[in-house]
Protein backbone atom coordinates (compact mmCIF):
# COMPACT_ATOMS: atom_id res chain seq x y z
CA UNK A 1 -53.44 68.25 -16.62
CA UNK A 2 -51.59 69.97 -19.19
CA UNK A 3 -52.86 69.97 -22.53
CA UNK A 4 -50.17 68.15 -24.43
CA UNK A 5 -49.34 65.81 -21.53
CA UNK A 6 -53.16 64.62 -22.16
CA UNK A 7 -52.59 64.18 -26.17
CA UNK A 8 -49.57 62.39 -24.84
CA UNK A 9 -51.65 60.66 -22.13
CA UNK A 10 -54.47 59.64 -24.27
CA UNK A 11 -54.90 55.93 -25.17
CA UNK A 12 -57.89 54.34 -26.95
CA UNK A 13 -58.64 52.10 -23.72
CA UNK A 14 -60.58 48.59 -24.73
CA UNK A 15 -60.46 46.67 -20.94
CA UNK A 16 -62.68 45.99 -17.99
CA UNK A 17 -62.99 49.63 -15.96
CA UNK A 18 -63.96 50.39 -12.24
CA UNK A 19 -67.69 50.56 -11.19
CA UNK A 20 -67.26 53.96 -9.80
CA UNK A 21 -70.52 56.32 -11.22
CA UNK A 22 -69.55 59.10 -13.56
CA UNK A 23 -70.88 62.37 -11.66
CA UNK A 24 -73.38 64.14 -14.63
CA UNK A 25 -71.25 67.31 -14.24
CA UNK A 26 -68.22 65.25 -15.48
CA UNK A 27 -70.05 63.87 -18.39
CA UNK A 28 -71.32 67.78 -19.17
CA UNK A 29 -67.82 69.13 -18.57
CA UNK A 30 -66.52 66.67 -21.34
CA UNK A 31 -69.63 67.00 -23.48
CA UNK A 32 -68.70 70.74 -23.49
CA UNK A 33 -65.42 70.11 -24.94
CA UNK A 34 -66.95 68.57 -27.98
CA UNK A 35 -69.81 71.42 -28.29
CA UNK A 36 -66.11 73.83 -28.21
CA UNK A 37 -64.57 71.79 -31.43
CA UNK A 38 -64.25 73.17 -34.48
CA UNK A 39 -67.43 73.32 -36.78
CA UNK A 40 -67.25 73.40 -41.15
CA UNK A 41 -68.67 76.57 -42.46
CA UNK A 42 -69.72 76.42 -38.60
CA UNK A 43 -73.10 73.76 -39.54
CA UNK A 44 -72.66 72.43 -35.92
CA UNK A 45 -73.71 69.32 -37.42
CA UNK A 46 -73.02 67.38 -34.25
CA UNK A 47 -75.48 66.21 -31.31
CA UNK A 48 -74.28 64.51 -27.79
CA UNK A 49 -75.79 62.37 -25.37
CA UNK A 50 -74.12 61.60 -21.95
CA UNK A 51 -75.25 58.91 -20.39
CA UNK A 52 -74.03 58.19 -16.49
CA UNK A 53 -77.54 55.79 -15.42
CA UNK A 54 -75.65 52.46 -14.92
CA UNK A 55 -78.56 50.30 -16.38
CA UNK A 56 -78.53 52.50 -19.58
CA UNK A 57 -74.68 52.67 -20.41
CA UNK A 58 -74.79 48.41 -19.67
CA UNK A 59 -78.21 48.20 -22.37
CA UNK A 60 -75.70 50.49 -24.69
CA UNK A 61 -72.61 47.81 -23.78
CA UNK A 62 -75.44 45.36 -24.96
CA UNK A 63 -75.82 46.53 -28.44
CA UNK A 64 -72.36 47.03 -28.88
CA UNK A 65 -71.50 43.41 -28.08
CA UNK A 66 -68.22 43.03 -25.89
CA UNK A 67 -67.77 42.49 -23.00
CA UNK A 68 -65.36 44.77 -21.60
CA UNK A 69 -67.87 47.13 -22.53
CA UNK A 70 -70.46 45.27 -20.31
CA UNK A 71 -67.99 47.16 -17.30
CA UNK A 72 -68.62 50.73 -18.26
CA UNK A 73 -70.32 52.63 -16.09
CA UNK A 74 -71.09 55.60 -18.30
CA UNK A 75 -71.15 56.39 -22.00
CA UNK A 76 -70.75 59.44 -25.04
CA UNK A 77 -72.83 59.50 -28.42
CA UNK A 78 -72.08 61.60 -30.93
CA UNK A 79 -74.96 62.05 -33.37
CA UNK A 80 -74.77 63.40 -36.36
CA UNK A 81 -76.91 64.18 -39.73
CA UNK A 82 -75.49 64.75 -43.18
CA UNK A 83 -75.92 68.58 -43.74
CA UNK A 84 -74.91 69.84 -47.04
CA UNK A 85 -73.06 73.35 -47.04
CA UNK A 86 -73.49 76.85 -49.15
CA UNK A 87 -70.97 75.44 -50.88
CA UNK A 88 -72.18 72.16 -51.75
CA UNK A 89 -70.51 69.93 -49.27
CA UNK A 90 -71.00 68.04 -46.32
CA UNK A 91 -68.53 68.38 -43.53
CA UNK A 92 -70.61 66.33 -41.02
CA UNK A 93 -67.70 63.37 -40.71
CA UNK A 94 -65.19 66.44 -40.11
CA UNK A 95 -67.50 67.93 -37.30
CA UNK A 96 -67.69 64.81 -34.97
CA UNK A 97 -64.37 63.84 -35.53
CA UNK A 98 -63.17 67.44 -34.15
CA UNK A 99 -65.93 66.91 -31.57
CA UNK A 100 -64.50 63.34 -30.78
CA UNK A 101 -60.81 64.28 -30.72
CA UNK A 102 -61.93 67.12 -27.93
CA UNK A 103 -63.64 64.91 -25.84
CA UNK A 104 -61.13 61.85 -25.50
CA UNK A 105 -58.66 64.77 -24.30
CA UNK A 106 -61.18 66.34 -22.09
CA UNK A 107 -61.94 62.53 -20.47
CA UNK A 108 -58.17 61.94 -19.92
CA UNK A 109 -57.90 64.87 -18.13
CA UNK A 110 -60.33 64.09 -15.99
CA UNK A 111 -58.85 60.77 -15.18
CA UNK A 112 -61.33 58.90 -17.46
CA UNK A 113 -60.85 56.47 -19.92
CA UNK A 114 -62.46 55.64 -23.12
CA UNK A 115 -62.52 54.62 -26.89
CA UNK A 116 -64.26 56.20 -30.14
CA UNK A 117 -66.62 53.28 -31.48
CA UNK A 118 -67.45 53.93 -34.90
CA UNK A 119 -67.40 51.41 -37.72
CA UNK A 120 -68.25 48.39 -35.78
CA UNK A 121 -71.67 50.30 -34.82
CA UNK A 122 -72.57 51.38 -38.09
CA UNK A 123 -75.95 50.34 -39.58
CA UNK A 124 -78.29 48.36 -37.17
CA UNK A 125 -76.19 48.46 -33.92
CA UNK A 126 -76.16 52.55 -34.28
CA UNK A 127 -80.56 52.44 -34.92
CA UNK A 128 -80.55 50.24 -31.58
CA UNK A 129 -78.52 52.78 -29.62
CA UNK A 130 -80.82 55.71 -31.29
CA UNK A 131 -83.84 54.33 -30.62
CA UNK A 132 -83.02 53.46 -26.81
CA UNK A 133 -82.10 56.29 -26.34
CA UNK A 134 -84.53 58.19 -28.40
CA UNK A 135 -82.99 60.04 -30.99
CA UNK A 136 -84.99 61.48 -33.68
CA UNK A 137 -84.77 59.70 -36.89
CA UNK A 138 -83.00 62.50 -39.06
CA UNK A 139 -80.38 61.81 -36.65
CA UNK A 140 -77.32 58.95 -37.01
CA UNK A 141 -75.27 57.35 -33.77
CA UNK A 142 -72.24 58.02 -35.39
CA UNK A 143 -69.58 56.86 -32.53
CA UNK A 144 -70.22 55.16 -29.29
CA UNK A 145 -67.62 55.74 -26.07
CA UNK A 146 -67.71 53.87 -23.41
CA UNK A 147 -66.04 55.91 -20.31
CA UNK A 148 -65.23 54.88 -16.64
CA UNK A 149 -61.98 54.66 -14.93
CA UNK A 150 -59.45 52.27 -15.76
CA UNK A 151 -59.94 49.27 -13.98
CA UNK A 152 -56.39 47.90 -16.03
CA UNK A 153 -53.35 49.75 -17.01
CA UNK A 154 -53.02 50.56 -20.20
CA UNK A 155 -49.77 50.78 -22.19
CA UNK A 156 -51.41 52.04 -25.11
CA UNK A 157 -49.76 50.97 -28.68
CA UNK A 158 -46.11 51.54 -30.50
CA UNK A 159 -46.46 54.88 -32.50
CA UNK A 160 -44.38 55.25 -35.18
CA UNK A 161 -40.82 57.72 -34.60
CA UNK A 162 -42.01 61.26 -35.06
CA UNK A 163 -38.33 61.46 -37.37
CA UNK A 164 -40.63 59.02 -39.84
CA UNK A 165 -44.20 60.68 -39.58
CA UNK A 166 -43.28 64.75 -39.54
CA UNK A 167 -41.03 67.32 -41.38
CA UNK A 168 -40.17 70.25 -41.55
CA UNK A 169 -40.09 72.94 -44.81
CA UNK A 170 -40.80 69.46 -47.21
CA UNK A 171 -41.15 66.20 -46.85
CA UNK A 172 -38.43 63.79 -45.65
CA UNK A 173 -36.70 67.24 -44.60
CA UNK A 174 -35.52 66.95 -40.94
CA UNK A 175 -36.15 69.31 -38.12
């Protein structure tokens, strides 16, 4: 696939998906593209578990609490620590989102479909995924994605007109 027929492809997908296993050189090709993403003052703050072992994405499904979850054969976790730069700040929040961006592109275009999980994990639902999966302490689950094929199509949600989001040379300028 294309690159920007998979931005255009890509749709945060929330519905039941197909039990088909997720081959572990899928999951490492798509962890890949989120080791590739873009780094602040290049801290590489971000850590990522694949998980493809059926029982361990459904105990992850578990913790997470719905049940179109409970389908997913397979799951990404992007860890991530607060790591404060030479210059005083933290870009940890900017690293996994790069990270995250990369792989919900990769997983489209490998026919895959997914969501990024973060606030409704945060706190005590994030430990529970660390700990089963036994991630060091210093470390925080920061986003949870549950990934199988589509089981459902998925019309995705009405975006905005480009005409009202983007300009060009100022804003409310036309291209």
């Amino acid at each position: 696939m294309e690159l920007m027929n998979a931005i255009h492809e890509r749709k945060s997908y929330r519905k039941p998906y197909k039990p088909d296993p997720i081959p572990a050189e899928s999951i490492k090709e798509i962890l890949e593209a989120g080791v590739a993403a873009p780094s602040g003052c290049n801290q590489q703050t971000t850590r990522f578990i694949g998980v493809n072992d059926p029982e361990l994405a459904h105990k992850l499904a578990e913790i997470y609490d719905k049940p179109w979850a409970l389908t997913a054969p397979a799951a990404i976790l992007l860890l991530t620590k607060e790591h404060v730069s030479y210059r005083g700040n933290s870009y940890h929040i900017h690293d996994y989102s790069a990270a995250a961006e990369n792989i919900l592109l990769a997983a489209v275009d490998k026919g895959y479909a997914t969501t990024w999980i973060e606030g409704q994990i945060e706190g005590e639902k994030a430990r529970q995924m660390g700990d089963l999966l036994g991630v060091p302490q210093d470390l925080t689950v920061a986003i949870y994605m549950p990934l199988g094929i589509p089981a459902e199509e998925n019309p995705g949600v009405a975006k905005m007109p480009f005409e009202d989001r983007a300009w060009l040379n100022g804003y409310g300028k036309s291209f």
